[in-house]
Protein backbone atom coordinates (compact mmCIF):
# COMPACT_ATOMS: atom_id res chain seq x y z
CA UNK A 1 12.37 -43.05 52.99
CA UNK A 2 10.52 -44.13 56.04
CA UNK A 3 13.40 -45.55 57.36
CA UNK A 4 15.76 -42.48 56.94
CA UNK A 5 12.64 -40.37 58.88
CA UNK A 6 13.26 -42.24 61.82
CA UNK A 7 16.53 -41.37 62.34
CA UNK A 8 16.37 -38.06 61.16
CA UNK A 9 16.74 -35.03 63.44
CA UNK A 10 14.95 -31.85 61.81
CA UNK A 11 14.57 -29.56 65.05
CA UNK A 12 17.07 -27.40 66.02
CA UNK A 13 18.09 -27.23 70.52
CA UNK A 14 17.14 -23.53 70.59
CA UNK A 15 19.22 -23.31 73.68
CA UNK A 16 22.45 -24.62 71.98
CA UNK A 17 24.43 -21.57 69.98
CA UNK A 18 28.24 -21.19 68.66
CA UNK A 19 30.86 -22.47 71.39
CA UNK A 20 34.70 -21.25 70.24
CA UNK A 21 35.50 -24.69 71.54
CA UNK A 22 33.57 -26.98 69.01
CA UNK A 23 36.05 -26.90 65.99
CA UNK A 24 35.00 -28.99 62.76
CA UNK A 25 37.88 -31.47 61.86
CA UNK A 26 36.22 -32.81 58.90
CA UNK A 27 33.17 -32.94 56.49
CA UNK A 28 31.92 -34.55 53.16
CA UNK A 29 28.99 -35.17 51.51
CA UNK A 30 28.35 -38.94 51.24
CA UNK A 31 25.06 -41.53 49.45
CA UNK A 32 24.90 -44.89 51.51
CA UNK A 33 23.83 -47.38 50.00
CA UNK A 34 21.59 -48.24 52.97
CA UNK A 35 17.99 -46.81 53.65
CA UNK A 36 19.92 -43.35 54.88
CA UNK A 37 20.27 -41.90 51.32
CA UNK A 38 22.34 -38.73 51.00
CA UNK A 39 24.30 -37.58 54.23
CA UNK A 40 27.00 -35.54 55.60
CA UNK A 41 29.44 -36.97 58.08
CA UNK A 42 32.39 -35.89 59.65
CA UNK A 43 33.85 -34.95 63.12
CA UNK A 44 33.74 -32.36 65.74
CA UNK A 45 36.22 -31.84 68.36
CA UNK A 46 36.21 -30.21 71.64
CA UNK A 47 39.10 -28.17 72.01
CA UNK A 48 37.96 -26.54 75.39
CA UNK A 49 39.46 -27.53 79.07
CA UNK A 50 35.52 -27.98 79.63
CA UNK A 51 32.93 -30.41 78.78
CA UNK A 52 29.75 -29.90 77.18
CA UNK A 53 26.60 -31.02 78.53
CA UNK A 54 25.30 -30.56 74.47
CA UNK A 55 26.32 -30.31 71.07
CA UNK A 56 25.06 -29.75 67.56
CA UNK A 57 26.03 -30.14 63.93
CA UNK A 58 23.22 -28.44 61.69
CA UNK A 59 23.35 -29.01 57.55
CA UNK A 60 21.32 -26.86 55.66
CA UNK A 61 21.17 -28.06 51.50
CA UNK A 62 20.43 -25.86 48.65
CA UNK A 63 19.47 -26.68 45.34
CA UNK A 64 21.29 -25.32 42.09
CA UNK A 65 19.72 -22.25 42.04
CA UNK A 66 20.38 -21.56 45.75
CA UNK A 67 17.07 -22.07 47.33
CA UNK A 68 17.24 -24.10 50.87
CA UNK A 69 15.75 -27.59 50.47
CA UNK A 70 16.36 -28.37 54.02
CA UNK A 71 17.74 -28.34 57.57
CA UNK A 72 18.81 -31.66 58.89
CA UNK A 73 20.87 -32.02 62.18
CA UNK A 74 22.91 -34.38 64.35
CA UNK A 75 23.71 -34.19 68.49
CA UNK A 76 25.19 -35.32 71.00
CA UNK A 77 25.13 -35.31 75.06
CA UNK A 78 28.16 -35.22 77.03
CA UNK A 79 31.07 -34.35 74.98
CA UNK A 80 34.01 -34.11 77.27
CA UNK A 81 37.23 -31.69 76.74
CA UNK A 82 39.63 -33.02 74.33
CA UNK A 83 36.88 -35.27 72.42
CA UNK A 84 36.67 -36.25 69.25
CA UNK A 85 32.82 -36.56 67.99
CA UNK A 86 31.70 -38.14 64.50
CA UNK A 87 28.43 -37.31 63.44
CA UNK A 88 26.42 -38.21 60.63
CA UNK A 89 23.67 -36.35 59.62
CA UNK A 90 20.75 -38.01 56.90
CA UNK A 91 19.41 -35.77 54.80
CA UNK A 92 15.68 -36.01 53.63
CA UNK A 93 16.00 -35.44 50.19
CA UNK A 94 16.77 -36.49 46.60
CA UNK A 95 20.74 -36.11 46.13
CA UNK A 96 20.12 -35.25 42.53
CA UNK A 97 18.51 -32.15 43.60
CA UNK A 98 21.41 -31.33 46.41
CA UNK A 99 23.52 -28.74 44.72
CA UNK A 100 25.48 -27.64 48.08
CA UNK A 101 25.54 -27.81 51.77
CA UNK A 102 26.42 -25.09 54.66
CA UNK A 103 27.31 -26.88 57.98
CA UNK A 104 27.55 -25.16 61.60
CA UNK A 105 27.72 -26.44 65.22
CA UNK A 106 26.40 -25.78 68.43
CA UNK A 107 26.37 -26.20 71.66
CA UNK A 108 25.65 -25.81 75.22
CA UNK A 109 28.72 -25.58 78.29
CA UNK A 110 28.22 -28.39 80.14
């Protein structure tokens, strides 16, 4: 678990906020075998003409009955137009107590 802390990103670019050109491509819930534990990856593509100077994939995981266990994130710097990013984002907590996950990304024009 000390491992995975090091890696993990937990605070949020308050400057960053929805961009129409960050489209998700894909997601999924994945364990590692590794010191990482539960994450999410997937990829992010920038559909815009226009590069951005930030972006931002934020996870938030619930437990069964709903309540939020967590918000875990991933970034990036630089993401040119037509780029394809693949994030992974480690998630601080049991996976046996991970009933569900909401995902959203972020960013800021470039």
């Amino acid at each position: 678990m000390v491992a995975a802390e090091a890696v993990v990103q937990q605070n949020p670019n308050e400057d960053a906020s929805s961009v129409d050109s960050l489209k998700l491509d894909s997601h999924e819930f994945v364990i590692k075998d590794s010191y990482k534990g539960p994450t999410v990856q997937g990829t992010a593509i920038n559909t815009g003409k226009n590069s951005l100077s930030y972006a931002e994939v934020r996870v938030r995981v619930y437990d069964d009955t709903g309540a939020q266990l967590g918000l875990y994130l991933d970034s990036t710097n630089d993401l040119s137009a037509g780029i394809t990013w693949q994030f992974e984002v480690v998630l601080l907590t049991s996976a046996s107590k991970i009933a569900s996950y909401d995902i959203a990304l972020v960013g800021i024009p470039g």
